[in-house]
Protein backbone atom coordinates (compact mmCIF):
# COMPACT_ATOMS: atom_id res chain seq x y z
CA UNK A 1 91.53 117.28 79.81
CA UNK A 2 88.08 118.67 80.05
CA UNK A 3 87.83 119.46 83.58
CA UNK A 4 91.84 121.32 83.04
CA UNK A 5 89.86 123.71 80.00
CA UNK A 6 86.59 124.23 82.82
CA UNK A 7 88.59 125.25 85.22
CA UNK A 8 91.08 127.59 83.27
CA UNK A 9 87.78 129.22 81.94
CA UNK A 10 86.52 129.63 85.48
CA UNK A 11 89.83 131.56 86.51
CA UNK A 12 89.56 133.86 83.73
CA UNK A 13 86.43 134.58 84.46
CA UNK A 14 87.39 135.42 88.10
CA UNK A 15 89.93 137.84 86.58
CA UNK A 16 87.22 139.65 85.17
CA UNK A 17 85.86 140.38 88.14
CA UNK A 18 88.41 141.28 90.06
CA UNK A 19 87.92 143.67 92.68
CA UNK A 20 84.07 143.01 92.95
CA UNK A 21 82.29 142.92 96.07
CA UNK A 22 81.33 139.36 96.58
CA UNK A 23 84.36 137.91 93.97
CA UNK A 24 84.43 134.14 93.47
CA UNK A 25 87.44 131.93 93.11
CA UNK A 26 87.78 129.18 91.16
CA UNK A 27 89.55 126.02 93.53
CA UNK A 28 89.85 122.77 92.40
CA UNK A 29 89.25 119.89 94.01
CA UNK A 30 88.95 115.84 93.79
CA UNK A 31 85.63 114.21 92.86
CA UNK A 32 84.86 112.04 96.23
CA UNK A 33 86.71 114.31 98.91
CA UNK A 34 84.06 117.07 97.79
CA UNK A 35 81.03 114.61 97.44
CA UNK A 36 81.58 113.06 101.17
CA UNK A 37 81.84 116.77 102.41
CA UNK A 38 78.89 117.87 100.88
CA UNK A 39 76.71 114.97 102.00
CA UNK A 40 78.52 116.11 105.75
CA UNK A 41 77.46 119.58 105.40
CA UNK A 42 74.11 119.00 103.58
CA UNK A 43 72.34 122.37 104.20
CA UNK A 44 75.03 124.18 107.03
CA UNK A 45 78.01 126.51 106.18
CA UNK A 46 81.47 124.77 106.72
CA UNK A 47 82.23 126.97 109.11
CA UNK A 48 79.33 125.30 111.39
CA UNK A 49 81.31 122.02 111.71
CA UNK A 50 82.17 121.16 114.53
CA UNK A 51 81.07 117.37 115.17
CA UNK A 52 84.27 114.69 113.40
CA UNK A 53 83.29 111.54 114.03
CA UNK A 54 81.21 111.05 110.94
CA UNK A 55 82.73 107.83 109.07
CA UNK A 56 83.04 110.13 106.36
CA UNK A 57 85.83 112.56 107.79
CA UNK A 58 88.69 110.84 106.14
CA UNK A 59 92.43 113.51 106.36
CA UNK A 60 91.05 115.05 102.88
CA UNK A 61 87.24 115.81 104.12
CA UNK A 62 88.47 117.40 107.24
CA UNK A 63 91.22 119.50 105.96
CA UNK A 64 88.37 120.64 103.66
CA UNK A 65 86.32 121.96 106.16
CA UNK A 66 89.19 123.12 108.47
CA UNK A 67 91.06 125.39 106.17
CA UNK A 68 87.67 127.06 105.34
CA UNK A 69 87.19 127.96 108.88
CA UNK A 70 90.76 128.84 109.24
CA UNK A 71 90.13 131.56 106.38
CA UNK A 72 87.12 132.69 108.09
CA UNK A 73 89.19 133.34 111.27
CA UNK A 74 91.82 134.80 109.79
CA UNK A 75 89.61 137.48 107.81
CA UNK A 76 89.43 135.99 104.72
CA UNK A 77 86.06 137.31 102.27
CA UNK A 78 86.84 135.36 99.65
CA UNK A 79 84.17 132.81 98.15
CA UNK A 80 84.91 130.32 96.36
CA UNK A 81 83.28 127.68 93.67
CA UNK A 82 84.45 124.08 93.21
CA UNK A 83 85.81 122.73 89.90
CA UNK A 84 85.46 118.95 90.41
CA UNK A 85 87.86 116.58 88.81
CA UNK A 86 91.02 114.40 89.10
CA UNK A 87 93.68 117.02 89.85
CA UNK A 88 95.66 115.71 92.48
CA UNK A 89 98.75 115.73 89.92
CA UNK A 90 98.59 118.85 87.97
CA UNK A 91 97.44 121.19 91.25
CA UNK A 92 100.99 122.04 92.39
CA UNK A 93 101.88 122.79 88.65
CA UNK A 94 98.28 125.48 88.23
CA UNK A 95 99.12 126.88 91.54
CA UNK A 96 102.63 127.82 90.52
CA UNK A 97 101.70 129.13 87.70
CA UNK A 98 99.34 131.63 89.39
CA UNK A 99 96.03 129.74 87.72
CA UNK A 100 94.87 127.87 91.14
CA UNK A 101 95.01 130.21 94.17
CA UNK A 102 94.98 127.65 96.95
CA UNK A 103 95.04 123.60 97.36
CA UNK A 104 92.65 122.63 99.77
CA UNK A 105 94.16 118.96 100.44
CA UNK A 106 97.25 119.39 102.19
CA UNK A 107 100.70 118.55 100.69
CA UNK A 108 104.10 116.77 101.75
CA UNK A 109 106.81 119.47 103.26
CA UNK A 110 109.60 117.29 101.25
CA UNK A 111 107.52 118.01 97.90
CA UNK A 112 106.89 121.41 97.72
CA UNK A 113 109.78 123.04 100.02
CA UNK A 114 111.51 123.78 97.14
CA UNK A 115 109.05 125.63 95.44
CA UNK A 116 109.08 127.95 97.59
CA UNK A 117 110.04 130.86 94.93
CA UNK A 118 106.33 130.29 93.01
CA UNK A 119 104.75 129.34 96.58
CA UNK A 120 103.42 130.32 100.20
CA UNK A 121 103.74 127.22 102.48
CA UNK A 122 101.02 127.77 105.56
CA UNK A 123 101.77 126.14 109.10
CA UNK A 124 101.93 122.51 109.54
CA UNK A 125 98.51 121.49 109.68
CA UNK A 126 99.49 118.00 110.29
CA UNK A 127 102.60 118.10 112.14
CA UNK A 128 105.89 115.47 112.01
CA UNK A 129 105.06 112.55 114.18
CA UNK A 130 100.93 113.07 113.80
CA UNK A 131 101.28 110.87 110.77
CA UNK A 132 100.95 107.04 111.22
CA UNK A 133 100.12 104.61 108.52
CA UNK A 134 99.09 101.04 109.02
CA UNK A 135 100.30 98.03 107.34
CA UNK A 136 97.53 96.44 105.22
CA UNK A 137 97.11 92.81 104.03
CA UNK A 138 94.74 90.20 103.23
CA UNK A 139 92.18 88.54 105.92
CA UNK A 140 94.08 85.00 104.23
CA UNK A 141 97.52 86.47 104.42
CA UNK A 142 98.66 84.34 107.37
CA UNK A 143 102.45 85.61 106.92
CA UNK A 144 101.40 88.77 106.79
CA UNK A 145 99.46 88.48 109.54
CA UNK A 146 102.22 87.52 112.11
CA UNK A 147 104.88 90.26 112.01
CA UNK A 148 105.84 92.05 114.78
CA UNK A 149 109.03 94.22 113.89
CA UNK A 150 110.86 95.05 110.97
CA UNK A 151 112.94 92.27 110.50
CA UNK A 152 109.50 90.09 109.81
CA UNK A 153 108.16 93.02 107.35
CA UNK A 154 111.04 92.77 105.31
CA UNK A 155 110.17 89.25 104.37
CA UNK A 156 107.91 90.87 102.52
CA UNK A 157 106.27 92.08 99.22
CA UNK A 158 104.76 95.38 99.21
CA UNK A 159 102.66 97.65 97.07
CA UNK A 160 102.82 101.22 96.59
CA UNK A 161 103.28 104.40 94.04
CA UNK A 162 106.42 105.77 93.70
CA UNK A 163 105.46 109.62 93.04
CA UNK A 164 103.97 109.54 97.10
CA UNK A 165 107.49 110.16 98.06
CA UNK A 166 106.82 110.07 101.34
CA UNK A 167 105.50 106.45 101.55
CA UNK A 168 108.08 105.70 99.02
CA UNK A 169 111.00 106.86 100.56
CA UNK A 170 109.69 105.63 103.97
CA UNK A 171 109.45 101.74 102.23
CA UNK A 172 112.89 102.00 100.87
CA UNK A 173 114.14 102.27 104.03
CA UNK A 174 112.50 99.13 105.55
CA UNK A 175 114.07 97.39 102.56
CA UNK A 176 111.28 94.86 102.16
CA UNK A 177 111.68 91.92 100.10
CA UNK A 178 110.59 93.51 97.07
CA UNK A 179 108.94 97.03 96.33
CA UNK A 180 106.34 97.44 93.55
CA UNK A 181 104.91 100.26 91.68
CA UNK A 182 101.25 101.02 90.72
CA UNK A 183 99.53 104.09 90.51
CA UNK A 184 96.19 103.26 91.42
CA UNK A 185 95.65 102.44 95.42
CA UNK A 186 92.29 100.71 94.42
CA UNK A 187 94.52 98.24 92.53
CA UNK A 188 96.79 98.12 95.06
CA UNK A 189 93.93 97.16 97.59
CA UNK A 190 92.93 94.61 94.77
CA UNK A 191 96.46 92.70 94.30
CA UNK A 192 97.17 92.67 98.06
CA UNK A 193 93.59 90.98 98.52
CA UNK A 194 94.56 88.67 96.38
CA UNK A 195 97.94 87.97 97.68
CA UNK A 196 99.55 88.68 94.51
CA UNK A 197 101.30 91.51 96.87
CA UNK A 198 101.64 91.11 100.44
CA UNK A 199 100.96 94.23 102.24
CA UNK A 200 100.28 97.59 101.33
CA UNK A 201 100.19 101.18 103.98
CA UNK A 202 97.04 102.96 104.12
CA UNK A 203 95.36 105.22 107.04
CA UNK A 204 93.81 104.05 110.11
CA UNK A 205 89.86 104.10 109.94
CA UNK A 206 88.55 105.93 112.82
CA UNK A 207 87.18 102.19 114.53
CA UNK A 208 88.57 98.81 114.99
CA UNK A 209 88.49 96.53 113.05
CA UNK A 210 90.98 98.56 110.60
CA UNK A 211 89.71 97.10 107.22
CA UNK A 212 89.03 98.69 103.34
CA UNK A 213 86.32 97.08 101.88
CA UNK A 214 84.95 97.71 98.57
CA UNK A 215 84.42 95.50 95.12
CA UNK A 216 86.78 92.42 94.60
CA UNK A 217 88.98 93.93 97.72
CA UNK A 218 89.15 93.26 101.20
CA UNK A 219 92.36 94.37 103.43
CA UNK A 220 92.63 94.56 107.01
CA UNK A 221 95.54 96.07 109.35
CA UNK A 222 98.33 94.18 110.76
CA UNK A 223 97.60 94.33 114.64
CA UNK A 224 100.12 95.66 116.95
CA UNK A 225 102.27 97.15 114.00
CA UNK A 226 102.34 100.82 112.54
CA UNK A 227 104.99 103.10 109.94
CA UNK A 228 105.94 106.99 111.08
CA UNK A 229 105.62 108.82 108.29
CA UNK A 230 108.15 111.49 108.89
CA UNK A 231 107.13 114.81 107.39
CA UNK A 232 104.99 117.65 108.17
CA UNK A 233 101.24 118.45 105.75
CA UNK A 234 101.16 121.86 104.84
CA UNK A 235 98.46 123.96 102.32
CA UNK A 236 100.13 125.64 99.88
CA UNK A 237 99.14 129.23 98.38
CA UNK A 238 100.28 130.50 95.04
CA UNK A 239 102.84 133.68 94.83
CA UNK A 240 101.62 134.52 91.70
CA UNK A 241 97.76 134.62 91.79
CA UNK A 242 96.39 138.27 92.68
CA UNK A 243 94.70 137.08 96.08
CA UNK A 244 97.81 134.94 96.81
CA UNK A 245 99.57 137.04 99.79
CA UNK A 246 95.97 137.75 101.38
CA UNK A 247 94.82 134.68 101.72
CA UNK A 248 98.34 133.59 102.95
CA UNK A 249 98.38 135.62 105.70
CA UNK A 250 94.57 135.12 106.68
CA UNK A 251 94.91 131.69 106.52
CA UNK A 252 98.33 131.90 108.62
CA UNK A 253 96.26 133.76 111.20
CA UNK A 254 93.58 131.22 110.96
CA UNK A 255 95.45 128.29 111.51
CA UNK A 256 97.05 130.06 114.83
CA UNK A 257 93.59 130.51 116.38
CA UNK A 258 92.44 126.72 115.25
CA UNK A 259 95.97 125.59 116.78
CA UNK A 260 95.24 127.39 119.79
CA UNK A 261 91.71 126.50 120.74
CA UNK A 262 92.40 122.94 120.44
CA UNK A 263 90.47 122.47 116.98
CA UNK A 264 92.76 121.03 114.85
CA UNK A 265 93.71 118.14 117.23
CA UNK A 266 89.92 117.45 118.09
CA UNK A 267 88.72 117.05 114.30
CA UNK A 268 91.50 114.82 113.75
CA UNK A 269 90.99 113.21 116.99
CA UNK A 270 87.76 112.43 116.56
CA UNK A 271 87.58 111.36 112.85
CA UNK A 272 90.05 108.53 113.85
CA UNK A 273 93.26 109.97 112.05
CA UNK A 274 94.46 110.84 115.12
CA UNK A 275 93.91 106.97 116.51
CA UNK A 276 94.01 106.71 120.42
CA UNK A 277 93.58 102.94 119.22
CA UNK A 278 96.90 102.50 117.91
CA UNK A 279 98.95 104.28 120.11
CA UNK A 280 101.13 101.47 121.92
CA UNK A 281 101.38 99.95 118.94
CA UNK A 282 105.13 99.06 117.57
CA UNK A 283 106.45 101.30 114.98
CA UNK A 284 108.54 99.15 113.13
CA UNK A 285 110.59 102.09 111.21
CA UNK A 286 111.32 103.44 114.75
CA UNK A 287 114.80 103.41 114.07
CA UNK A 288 114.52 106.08 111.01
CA UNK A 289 112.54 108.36 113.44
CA UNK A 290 113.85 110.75 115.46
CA UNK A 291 112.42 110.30 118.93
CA UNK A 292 111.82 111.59 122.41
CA UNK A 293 114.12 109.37 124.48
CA UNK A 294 111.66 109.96 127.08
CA UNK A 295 108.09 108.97 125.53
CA UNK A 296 109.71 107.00 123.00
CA UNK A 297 107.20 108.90 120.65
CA UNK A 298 108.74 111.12 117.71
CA UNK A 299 109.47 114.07 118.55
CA UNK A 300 106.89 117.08 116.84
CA UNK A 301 109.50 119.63 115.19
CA UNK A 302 107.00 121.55 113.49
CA UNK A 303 105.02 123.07 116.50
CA UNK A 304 103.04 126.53 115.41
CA UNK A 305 101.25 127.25 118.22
């Protein structure tokens, strides 16, 4: 509760200032996503980044940088200082409320559309059909191992959190053998490596071999098999905070000229979340997307170019 009572502070303070010159605003954001950026950055400006293919550029660290240069673009002066902290929950519930101006980590279409009274909801910055998870087990798991198509994953136990509707409602689908909630993924990662679960979905690292590694955890990707997650990532600006429509619109603006250059694709491209590596791979939920009869890839229905 400590970091809520900083960072409330730190927007009343910006209040105070409002209208200054050089005004600072208060954004919060998660512990490690700001630690990996800052070790990326070390001395240069965001807006100097060019270069993704630092291991480091997980989705988080890059939408980071890119929505920074996106309200750059669009005209944005705004500064703003970091309140570090474990906010992923409570973000959508400050930003409503007018508290927390912007979320720099982008959020689900299907969980903040209807919000859309309290909330701005930019361009897709991740776009339906970009999104492909892989399906995680452990090096031991020999079942695991050996599916090829849905009817072999739903033999299956799998791990997950039920409040990341998206993954949720994508796993319901597949109807695997049994569905499990826990809201950590790091003891997720644990229980599948120690085949207590079977599989779990987590991103693609930017290189093969497609493994999370870390204390009492090891996990590696299923070859030849990936899940669509079908929805759209979006940043989401608050109606109600006095900079709210500005930034909106800059960063609306921004995102057009990223779009349009070819910079959002190439950061993604080259951090490995867009994976070249996986793309003949069999989606085994391809029957809940909707797809291009002619690439057999789903179709993208949010283009904002």
């Amino acid at each position: 509760m400590g970091s809520v009572y900083l960072f409330i502070l730190s927007y009343f303070l910006s209040i105070s200032v409002l209208g200054s010159q050089n005004e600072v605003i208060p954004i919060t954001i998660e512990t490690d996503i700001y630690q990996s950026a800052q070790k990326i950055i070390s001395e240069k400006s965001a807006l100097d980044i060019h270069d993704f293919t630092d291991p480091l550029f997980q989705r988080p660290v890059v939408e980071f940088i890119l929505i920074q240069q996106a309200l750059a673009l669009g005209g944005s002066e705004i500064d703003f200082s970091f309140t570090l902290g474990n906010y992923d929950a409570r973000n959508i519930m400050l930003i409503q409320s007018g508290m927390l101006l912007i979320n720099f980590d982008s959020m689900w279409l299907s969980h903040i559309d209807d919000l859309r009274e309290d909330v701005y909801i930019s361009d897709a910055i991740i776009r339906k059909g970009e999104y492909w998870a892989g399906v995680y087990t452990a090096v031991g798991n020999d079942n695991a191992l050996a599916i090829k198509n849905l009817a072999d994953f739903k033999k299956l136990s799998v791990i997950s959190n039920k409040h990341w509707l998206v993954d949720w409602n994508t796993l319901t689908q597949l109807k695997p053998k049994s569905l499990i909630h826990e809201e950590e993924w790091l003891s997720m990662a644990k229980l599948v490596s120690l085949q207590w679960v079977d599989v779990m979905l987590a991103p693609f690292p930017s290189k093969a071999p497609f493994i999370y590694q870390g204390k009492d955890y090891k996990i590696i990707a299923v070859e030849g098999v990936k899940v669509g997650l079908n929805d759209s990532r979006h940043f989401v600006i608050s109606k109600n905070h006095p900079h709210g429509k500005e930034t909106y619109l800059a960063l609306q603006k921004g995102l057009k000229i990223l779009r349009k250059r070819g910079r959002i694709a190439k950061a993604f491209q080259q951090s490995g979340f867009f994976n070249t590596q996986i793309k003949t791979w069999h989606a085994i939920n391809t029957d809940f997307l909707k797809v291009n009869p002619l690439t057999k890839e789903p179709f993208l229905l949010d283009k904002d170019n």
